[in-house]
Protein backbone atom coordinates (compact mmCIF):
# COMPACT_ATOMS: atom_id res chain seq x y z
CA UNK A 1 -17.35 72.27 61.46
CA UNK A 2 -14.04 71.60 59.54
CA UNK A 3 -12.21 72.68 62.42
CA UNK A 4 -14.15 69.82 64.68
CA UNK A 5 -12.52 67.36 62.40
CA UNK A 6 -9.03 68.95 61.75
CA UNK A 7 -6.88 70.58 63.50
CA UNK A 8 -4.52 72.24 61.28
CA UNK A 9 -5.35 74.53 59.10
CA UNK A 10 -6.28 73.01 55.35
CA UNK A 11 -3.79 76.17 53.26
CA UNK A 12 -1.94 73.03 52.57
CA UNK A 13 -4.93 71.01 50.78
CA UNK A 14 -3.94 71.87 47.06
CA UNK A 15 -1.59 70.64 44.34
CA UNK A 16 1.96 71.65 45.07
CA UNK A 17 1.73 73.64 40.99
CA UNK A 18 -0.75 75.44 42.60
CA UNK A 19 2.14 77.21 45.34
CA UNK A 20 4.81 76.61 42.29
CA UNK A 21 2.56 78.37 40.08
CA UNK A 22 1.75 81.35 42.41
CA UNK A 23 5.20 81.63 43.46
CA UNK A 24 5.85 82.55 39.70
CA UNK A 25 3.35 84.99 39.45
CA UNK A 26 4.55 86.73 43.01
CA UNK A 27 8.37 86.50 41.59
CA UNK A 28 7.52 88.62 37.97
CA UNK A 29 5.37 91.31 39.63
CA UNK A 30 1.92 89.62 38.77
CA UNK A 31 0.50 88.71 41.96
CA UNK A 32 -1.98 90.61 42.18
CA UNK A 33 -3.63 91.13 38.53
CA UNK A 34 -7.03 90.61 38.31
CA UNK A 35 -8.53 86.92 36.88
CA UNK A 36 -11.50 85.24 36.74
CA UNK A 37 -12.03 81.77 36.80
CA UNK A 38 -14.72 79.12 36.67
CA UNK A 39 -15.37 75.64 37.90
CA UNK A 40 -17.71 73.78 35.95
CA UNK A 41 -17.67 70.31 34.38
CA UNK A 42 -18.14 68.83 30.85
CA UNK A 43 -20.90 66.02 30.82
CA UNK A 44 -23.10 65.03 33.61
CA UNK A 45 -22.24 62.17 35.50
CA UNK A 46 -23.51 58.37 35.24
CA UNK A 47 -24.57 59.05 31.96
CA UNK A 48 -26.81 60.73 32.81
CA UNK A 49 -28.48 64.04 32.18
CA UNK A 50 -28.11 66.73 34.85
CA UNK A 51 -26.19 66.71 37.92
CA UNK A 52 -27.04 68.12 41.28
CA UNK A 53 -24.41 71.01 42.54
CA UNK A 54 -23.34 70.26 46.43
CA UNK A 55 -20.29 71.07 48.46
CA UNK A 56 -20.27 74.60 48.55
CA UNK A 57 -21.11 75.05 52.12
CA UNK A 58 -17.76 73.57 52.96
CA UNK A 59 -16.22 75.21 50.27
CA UNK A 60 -16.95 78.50 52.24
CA UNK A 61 -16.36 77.39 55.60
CA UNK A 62 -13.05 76.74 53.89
CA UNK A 63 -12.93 80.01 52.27
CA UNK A 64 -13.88 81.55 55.57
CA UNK A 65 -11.01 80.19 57.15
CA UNK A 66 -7.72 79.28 55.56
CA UNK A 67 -4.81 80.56 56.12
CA UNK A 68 -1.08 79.46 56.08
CA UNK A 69 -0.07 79.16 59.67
CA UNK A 70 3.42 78.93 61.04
CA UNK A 71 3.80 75.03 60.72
CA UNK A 72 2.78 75.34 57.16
CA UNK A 73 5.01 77.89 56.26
CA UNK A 74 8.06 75.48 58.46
CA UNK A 75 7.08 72.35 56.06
CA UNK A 76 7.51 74.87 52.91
CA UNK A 77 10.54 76.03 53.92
CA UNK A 78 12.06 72.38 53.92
CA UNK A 79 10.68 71.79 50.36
CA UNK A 80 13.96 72.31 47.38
CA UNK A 81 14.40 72.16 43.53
CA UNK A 82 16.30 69.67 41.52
CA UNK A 83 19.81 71.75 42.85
CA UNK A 84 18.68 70.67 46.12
CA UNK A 85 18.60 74.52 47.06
CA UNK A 86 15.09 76.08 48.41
CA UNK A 87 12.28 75.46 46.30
CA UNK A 88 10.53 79.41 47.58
CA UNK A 89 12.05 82.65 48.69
CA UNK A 90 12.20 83.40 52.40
CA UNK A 91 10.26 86.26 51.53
CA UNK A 92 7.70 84.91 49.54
CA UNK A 93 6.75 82.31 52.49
CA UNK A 94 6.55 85.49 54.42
CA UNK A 95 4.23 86.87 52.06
CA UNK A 96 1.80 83.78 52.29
CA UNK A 97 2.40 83.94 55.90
CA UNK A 98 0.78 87.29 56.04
CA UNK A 99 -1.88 86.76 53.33
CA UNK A 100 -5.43 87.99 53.28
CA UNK A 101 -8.09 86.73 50.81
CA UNK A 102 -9.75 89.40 48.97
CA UNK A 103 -11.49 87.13 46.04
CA UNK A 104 -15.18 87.60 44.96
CA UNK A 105 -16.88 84.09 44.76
CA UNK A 106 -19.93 83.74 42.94
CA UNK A 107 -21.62 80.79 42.96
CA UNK A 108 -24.95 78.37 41.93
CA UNK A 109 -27.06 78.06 45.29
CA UNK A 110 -26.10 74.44 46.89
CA UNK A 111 -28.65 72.08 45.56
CA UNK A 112 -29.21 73.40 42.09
CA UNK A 113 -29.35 71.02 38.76
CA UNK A 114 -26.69 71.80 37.06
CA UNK A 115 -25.26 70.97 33.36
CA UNK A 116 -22.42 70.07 31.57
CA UNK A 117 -20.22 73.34 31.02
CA UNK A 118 -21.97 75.68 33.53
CA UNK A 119 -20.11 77.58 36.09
CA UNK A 120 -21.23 76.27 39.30
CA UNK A 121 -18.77 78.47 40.63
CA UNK A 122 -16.67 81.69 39.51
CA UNK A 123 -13.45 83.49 41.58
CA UNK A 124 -12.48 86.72 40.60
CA UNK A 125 -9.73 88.54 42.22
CA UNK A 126 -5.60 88.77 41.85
CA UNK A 127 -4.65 85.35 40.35
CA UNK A 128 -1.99 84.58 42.99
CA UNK A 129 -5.12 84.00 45.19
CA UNK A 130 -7.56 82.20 42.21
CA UNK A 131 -4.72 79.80 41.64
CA UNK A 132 -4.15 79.12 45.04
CA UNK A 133 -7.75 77.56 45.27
CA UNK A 134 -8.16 75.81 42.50
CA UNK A 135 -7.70 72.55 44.01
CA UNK A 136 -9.32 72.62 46.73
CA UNK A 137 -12.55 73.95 45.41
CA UNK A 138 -12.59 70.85 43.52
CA UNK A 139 -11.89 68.94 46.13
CA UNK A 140 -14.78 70.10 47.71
CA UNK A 141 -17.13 70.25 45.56
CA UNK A 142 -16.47 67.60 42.64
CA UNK A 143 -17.26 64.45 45.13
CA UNK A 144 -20.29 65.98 47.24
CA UNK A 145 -21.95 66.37 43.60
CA UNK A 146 -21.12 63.62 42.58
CA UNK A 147 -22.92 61.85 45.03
CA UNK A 148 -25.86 64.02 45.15
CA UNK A 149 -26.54 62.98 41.96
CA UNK A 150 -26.34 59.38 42.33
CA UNK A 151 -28.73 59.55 45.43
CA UNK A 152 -31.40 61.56 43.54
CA UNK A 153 -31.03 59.01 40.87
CA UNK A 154 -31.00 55.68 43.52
CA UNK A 155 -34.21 57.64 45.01
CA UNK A 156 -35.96 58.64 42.07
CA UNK A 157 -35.83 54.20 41.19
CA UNK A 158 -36.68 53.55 44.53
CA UNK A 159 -39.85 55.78 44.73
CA UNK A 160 -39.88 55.47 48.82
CA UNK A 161 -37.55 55.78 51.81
CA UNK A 162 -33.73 55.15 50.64
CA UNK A 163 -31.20 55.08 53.94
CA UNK A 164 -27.56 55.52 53.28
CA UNK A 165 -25.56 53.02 54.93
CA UNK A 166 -22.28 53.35 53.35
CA UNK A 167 -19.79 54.37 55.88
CA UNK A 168 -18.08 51.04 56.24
CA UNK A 169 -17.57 51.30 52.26
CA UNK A 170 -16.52 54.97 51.87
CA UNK A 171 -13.11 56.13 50.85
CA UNK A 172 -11.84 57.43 54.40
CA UNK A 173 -13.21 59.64 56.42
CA UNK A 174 -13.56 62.49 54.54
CA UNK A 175 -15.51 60.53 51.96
CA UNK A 176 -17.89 59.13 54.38
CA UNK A 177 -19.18 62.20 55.70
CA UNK A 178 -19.14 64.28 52.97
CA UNK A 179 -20.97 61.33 51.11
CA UNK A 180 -23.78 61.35 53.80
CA UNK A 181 -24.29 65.19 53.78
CA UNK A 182 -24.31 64.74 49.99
CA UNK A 183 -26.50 61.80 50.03
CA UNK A 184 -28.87 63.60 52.17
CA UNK A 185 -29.18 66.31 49.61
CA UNK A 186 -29.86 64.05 46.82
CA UNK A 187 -32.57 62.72 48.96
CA UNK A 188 -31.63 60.45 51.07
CA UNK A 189 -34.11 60.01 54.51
CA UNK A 190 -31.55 58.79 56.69
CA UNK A 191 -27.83 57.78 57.42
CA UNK A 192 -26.41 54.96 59.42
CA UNK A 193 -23.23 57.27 59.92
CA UNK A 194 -23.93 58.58 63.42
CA UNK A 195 -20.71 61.52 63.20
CA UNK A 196 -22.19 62.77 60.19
CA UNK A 197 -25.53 62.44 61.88
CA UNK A 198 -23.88 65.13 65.00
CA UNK A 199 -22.02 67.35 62.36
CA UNK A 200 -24.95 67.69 60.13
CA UNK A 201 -27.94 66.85 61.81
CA UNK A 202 -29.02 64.16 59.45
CA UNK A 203 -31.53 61.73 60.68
CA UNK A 204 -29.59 58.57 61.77
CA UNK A 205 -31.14 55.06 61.51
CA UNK A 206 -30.08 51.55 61.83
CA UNK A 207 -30.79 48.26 64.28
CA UNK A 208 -28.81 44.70 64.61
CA UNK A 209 -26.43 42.70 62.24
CA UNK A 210 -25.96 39.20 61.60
CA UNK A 211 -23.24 39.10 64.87
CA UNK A 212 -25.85 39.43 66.94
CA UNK A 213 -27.79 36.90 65.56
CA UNK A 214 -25.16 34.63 65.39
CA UNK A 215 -23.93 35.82 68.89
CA UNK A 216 -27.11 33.42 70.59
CA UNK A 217 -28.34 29.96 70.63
CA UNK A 218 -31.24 30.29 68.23
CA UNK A 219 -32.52 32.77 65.84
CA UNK A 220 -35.43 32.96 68.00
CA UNK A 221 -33.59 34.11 71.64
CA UNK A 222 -31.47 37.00 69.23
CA UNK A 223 -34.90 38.23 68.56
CA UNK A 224 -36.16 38.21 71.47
CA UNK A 225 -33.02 39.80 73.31
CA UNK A 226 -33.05 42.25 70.95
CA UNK A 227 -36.85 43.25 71.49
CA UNK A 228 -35.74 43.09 75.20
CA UNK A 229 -32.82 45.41 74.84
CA UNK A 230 -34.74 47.73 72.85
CA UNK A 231 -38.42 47.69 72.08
CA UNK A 232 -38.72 50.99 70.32
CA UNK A 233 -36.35 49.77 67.42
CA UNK A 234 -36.89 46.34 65.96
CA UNK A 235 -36.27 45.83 62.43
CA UNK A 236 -35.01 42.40 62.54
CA UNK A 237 -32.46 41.42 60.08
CA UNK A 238 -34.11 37.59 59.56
CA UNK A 239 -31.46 36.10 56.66
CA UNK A 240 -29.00 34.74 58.75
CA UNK A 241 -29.93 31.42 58.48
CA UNK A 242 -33.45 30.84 56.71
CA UNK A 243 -35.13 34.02 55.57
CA UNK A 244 -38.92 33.20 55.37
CA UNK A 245 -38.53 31.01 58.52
CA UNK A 246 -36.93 34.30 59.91
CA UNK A 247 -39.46 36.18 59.03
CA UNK A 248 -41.86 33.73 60.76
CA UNK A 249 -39.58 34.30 63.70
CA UNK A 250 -39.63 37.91 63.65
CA UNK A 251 -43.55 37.65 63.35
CA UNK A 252 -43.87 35.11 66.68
CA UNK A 253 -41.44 38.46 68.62
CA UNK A 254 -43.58 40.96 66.97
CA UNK A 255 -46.82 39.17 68.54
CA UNK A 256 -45.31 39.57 72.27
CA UNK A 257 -43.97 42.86 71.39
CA UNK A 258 -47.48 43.29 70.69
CA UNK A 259 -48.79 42.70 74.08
CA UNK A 260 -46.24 44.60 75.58
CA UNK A 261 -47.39 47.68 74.04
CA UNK A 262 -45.10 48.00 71.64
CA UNK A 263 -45.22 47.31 67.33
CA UNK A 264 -42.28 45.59 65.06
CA UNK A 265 -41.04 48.25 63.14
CA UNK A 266 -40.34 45.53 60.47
CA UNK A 267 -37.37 43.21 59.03
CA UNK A 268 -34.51 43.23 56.96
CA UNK A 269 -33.67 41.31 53.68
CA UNK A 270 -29.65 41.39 52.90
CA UNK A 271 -29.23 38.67 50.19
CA UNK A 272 -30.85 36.30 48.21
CA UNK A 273 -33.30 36.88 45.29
CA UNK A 274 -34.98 40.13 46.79
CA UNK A 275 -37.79 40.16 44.78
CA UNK A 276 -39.06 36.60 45.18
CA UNK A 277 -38.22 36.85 49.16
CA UNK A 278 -40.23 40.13 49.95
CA UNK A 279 -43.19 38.96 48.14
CA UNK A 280 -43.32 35.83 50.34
CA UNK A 281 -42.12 38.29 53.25
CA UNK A 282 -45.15 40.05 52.74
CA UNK A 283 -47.30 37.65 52.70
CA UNK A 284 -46.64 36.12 55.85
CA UNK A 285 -46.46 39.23 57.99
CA UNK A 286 -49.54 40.72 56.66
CA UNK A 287 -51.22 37.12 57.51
CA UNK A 288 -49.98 37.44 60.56
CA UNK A 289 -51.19 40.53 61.06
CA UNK A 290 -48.23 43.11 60.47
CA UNK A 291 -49.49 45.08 57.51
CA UNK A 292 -47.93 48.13 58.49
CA UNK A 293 -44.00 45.92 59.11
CA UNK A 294 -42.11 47.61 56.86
CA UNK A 295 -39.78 45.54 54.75
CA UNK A 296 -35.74 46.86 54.03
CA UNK A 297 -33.90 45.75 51.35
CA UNK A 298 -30.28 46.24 51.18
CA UNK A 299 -27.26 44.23 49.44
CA UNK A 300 -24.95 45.76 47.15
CA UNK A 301 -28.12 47.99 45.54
CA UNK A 302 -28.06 51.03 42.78
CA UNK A 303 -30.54 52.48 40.60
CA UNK A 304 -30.52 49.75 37.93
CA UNK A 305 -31.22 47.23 40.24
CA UNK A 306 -34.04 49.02 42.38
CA UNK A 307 -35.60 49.52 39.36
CA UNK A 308 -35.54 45.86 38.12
CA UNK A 309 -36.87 45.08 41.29
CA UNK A 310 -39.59 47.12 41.64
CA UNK A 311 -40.44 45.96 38.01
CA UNK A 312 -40.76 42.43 38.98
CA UNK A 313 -43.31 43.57 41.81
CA UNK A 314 -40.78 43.75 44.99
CA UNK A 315 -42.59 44.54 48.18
CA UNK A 316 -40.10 46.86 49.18
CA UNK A 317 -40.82 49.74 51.28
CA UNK A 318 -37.01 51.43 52.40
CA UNK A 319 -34.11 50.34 50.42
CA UNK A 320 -30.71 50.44 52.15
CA UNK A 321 -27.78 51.39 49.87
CA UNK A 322 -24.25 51.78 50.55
CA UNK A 323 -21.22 50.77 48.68
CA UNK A 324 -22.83 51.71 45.10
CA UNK A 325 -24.13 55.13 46.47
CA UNK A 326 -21.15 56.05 48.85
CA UNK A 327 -18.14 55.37 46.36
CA UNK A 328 -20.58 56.43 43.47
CA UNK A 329 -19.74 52.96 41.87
CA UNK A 330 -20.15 53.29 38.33
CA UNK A 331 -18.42 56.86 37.96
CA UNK A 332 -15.76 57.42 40.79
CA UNK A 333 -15.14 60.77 40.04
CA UNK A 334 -17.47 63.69 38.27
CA UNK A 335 -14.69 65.74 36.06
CA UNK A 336 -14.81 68.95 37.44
CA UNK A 337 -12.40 71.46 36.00
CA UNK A 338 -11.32 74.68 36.83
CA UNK A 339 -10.30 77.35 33.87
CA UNK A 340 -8.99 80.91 32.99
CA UNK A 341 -11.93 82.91 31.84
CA UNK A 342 -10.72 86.25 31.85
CA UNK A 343 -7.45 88.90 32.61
CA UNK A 344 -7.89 92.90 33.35
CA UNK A 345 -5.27 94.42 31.37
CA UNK A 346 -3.17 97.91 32.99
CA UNK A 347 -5.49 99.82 31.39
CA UNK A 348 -8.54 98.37 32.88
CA UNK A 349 -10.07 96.35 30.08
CA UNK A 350 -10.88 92.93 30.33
CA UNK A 351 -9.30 90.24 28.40
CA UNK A 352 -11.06 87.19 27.67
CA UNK A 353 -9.07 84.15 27.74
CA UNK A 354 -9.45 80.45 25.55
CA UNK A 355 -7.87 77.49 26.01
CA UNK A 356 -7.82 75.53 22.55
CA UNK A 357 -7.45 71.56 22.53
CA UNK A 358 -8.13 68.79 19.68
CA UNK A 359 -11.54 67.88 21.27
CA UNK A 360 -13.87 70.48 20.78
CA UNK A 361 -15.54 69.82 24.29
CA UNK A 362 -12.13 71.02 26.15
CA UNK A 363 -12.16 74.11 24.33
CA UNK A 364 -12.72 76.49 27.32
CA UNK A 365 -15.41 79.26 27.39
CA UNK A 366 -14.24 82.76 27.35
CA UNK A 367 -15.19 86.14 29.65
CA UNK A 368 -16.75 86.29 32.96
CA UNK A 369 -19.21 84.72 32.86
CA UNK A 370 -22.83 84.03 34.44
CA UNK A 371 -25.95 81.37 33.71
CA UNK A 372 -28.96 82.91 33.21
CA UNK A 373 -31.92 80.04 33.94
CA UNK A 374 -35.40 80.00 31.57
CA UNK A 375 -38.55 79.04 32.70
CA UNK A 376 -42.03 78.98 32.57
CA UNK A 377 -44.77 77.58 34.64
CA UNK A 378 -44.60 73.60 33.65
CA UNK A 379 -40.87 73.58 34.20
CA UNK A 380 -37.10 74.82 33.25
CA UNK A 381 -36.81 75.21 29.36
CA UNK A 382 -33.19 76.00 28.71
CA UNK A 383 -30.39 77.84 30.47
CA UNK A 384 -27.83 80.43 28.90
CA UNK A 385 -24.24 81.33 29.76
CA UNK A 386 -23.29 84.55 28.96
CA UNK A 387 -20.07 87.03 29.73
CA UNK A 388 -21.20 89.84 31.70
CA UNK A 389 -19.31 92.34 30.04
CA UNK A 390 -20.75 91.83 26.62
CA UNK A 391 -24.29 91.22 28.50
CA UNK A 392 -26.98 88.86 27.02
CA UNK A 393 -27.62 89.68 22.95
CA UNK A 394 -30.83 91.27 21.94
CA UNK A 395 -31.23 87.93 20.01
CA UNK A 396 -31.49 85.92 22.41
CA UNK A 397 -30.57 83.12 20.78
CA UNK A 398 -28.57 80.13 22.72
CA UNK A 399 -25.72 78.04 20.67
CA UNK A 400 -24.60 74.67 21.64
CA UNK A 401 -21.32 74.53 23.00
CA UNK A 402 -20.30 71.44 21.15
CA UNK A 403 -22.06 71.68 17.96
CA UNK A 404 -22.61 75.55 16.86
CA UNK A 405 -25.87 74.20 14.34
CA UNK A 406 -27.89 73.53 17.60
CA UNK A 407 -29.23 76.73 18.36
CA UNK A 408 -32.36 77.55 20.49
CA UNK A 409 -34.16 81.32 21.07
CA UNK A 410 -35.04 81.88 24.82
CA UNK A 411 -35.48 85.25 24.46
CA UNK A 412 -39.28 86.55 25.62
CA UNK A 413 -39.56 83.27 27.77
CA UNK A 414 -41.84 83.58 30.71
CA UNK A 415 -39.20 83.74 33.22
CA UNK A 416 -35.20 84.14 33.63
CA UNK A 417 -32.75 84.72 36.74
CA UNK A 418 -29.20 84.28 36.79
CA UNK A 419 -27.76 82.03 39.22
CA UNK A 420 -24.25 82.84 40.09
CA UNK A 421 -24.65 85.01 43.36
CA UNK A 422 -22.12 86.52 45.51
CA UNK A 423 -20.97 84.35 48.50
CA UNK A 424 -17.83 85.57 49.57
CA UNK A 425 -16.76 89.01 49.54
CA UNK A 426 -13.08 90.68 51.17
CA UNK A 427 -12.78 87.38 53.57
CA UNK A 428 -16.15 87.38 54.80
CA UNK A 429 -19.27 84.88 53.40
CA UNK A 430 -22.11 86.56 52.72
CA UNK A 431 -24.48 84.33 51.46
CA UNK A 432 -24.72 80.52 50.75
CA UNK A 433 -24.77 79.00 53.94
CA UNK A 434 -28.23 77.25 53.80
CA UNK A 435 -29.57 74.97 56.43
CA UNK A 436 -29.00 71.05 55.25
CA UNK A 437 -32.92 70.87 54.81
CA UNK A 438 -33.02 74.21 52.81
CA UNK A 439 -30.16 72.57 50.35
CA UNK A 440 -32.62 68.96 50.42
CA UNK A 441 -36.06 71.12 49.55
CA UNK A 442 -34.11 72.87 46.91
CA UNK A 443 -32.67 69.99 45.20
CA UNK A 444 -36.32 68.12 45.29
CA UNK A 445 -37.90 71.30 43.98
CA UNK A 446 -35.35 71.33 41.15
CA UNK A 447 -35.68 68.31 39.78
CA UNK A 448 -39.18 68.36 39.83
CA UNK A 449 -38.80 71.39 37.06
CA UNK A 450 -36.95 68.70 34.82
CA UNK A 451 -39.31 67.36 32.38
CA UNK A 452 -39.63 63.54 33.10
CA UNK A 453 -37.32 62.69 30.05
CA UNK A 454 -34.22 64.27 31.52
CA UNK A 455 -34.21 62.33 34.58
CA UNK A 456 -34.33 59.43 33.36
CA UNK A 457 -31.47 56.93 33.72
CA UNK A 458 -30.33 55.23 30.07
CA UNK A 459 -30.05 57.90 27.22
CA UNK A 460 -31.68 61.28 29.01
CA UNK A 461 -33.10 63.76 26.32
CA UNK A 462 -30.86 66.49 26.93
CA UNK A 463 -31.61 69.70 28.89
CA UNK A 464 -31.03 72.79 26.49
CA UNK A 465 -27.83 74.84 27.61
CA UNK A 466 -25.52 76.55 24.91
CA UNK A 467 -23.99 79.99 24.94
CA UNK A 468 -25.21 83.39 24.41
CA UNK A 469 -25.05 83.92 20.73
CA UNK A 470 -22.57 86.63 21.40
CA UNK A 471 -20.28 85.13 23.32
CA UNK A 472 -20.19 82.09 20.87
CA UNK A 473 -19.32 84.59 18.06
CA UNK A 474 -16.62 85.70 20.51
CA UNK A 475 -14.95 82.28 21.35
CA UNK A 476 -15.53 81.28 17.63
CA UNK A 477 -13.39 84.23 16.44
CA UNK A 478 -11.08 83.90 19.33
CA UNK A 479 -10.52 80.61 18.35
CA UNK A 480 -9.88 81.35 14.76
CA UNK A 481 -7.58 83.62 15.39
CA UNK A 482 -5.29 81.08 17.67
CA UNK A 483 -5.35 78.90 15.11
CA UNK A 484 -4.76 80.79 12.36
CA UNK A 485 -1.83 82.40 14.01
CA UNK A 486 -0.43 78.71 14.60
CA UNK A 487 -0.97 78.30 10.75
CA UNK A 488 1.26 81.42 9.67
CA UNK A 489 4.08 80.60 12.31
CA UNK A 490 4.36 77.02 11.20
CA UNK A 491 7.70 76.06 9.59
């Protein structure tokens, strides 16, 4: 599907430190060591308390495909240092030119609820190549969850049909349609973007503006032309003008639509007080007979304000939301990062790696690591990440990774599986690529394993996730000793 909607190849997509970067490790012999890293992010998004892991499906039709071509190896060529002379070797554009991937990817199953400092995803292979796709995994896969997350948020307020109708509003192309496949996973029913409808076979859905209202003589005749033009599809968008005496309008076309065999789908409210006008709305089509006229709500909506509405008693059946949901308004970007976990030395051993930093919530996690997922039968109870070369500690015991005096036993819980699993392997994908509906059931299922308190919007109890008690004791002491080797080489 990416190569419907670009032609060249996408080696190019990434940070030009990335190439820099690799170029240095090809240039001292390191190429091809063997690193692991993971992509995770710090705090859930929106202020909220879990997040909903999408993207990865592109990520590995990415994987599956990129390569530096001849034209991208032409443009690095042209690219110089500071001396003006050639920023890369001749022969180290050659060796990108001949390149083949060989990482392992390992990665949380599209539609998962993820939290803050999980891997949702983990590379392992020589770090020329781990660098190299850094950026673009987060590319990928920062935005789509980002918006995932807001839709299952916008439809857990709106408690009925939400449609996505944020193309017009979306940052570009790219944004627009991987904000409707995202959308769709966070639970979305429909989109009004009709190429994102054809790449991804989401249900598509929309009917008239206020143009073609405005376009006749009366409010009246646009109704009626548009019943005329198309009698299976009339949701009439009756605020042009006057919106209860459009709605009265609507109901006089819905009567001879009526007759003709044919049944109003329902009408549209885009401004004004929403609450107050589909109350009144209601009332008049279901005394004229159109109980099942569906009422649509859009204009500039999010959760916060679906919920206020439906608090004052709105008579709201499908909410349309765009521009809040597509650029994911409140947060426009989710923080995911991408860190060192671990280096295999010459003689075979692992090395885990720690980046240190002033706030404690950037201090990285070391190992390779995996997330092992607790449950039982009313629900998920906690989640552990643990390095798989120390394994999971007979204790059991999980640490926070902010504040070590939070600590929780899951050990002898009913159930656990880890939930990193292989999806690319030597070049190939092997697993992953789940059908759009497969990704939506999953994400659904999910979050109906969250207790109640965790989805909700303002100040979410939060999920339990912390560190094998092992590995904490590991990146505790590996953090001691940093800093206390920084204390004995101060001046």
């Amino acid at each position: 599907m990416l190569d419907e909607l670009y032609r060249p190849r996408l080696a190019l997509l990434t940070d030009l430190y990335q190439l820099t970067m690799a170029y240095g490790y090809w240039k001292v012999g390191r190429a091809d060591q063997e690193a692991v890293f993971h992509l995770f992010f710090r705090k859930p998004p929106f202020a909220g308390g879990y997040a909903i892991a999408a993207g990865l499906g592109l990520a590995l039709e990415f994987l599956g495909s990129v390569r530096f071509d001849q034209t991208d190896i032409s443009y690095l060529r042209t690219l110089s240092g500071n001396d003006g002379r050639p920023l890369f070797d001749d022969d180290f554009l050659s060796y990108l030119a001949e390149l083949k991937w060989t990482v392992s990817v390992d990665a949380m199953p599209e539609g998962t609820v993820a939290f803050g400092h999980e891997p949702l995803v983990r590379v392992r292979g020589p770090i020329l190549q781990c660098q190299l796709l850094e950026t673009p995994l987060l590319n990928i896969i920062n935005f789509p969850t980002l918006i995932a997350t807001k839709a299952s948020r916008i439809c857990a307020a709106a408690g009925g049909e939400v449609l996505e109708f944020g193309l017009r509003r979306a940052q570009g192309i790219d944004g627009a349609l991987s904000a409707s496949r995202a959308a769709y996973i966070g639970g979305c029913a429909a989109t009004s973007n009709v190429l994102a409808g054809k790449l991804f076979g989401i249900p598509v859905k929309g009917t008239h503006a206020h143009s073609w209202v405005m376009s006749f003589d009366t409010e009246a005749e646009s109704f009626e032309q548009y019943a005329a033009a198309m009698p299976n599809n009339c949701v009439f968008l009756v605020d042009t003008y006057d919106t209860l005496d459009g709605v009265r309008q609507a109901v006089e076309v819905g009567r001879r639509l009526r007759k003709s065999g044919h049944e109003m789908v329902g009408i549209r409210l885009d401004s004004g007080d929403l609450a107050y006008l589909s109350i009144e709305a209601r009332k008049i089509l279901d005394e004229a007979g159109f109980p099942e006229a569906g009422i649509v709500a859009s204009n500039d909506l999010d959760e916060h304000v679906i919920e206020n509405l439906r608090a004052q008693g709105a008579q709201i059946a499908v909410w349309g939301v765009g521009t809040k949901l597509i650029t994911a308004h409140d947060q426009p970007a989710l923080g995911g990062v991408y860190k060192l976990g671990a280096l295999k030395c010459a003689d075979g051993r692992w090395q885990p790696k720690v980046k240190l930093s002033e706030q404690a919530i950037k201090t990285s996690i070391p190992g390779i690591l995996q997330l092992r997922r607790y449950e039982c039968d009313d629900g998920f109870i906690g989640d552990m990440i643990y390095d798989e070369t120390l394994g999971v500690d007979p204790r059991g015991i999980i640490v926070d990774v902010r504040d070590p005096t939070r600590q929780k036993r899951l050990a002898g819980k009913a159930h656990a599986v880890d939930l990193l699993t292989p999806v690319f392997r030597n070049g190939e994908i092997t697993s992953g690529s789940d059908t759009l509906a497969t990704i939506r059931d999953r994400a659904s299922n999910q979050l109906s394993r969250l207790h109640p308190t965790i989805r909700r919007f303002m100040n979410p109890h939060e999920y339990p996730v912390g560190l094998d008690i092992g590995l904490h004791e590991l990146r505790d002491a590996m953090v001691h000793q940093a800093r206390q080797a920084k204390l004995e080489t101060a001046p």
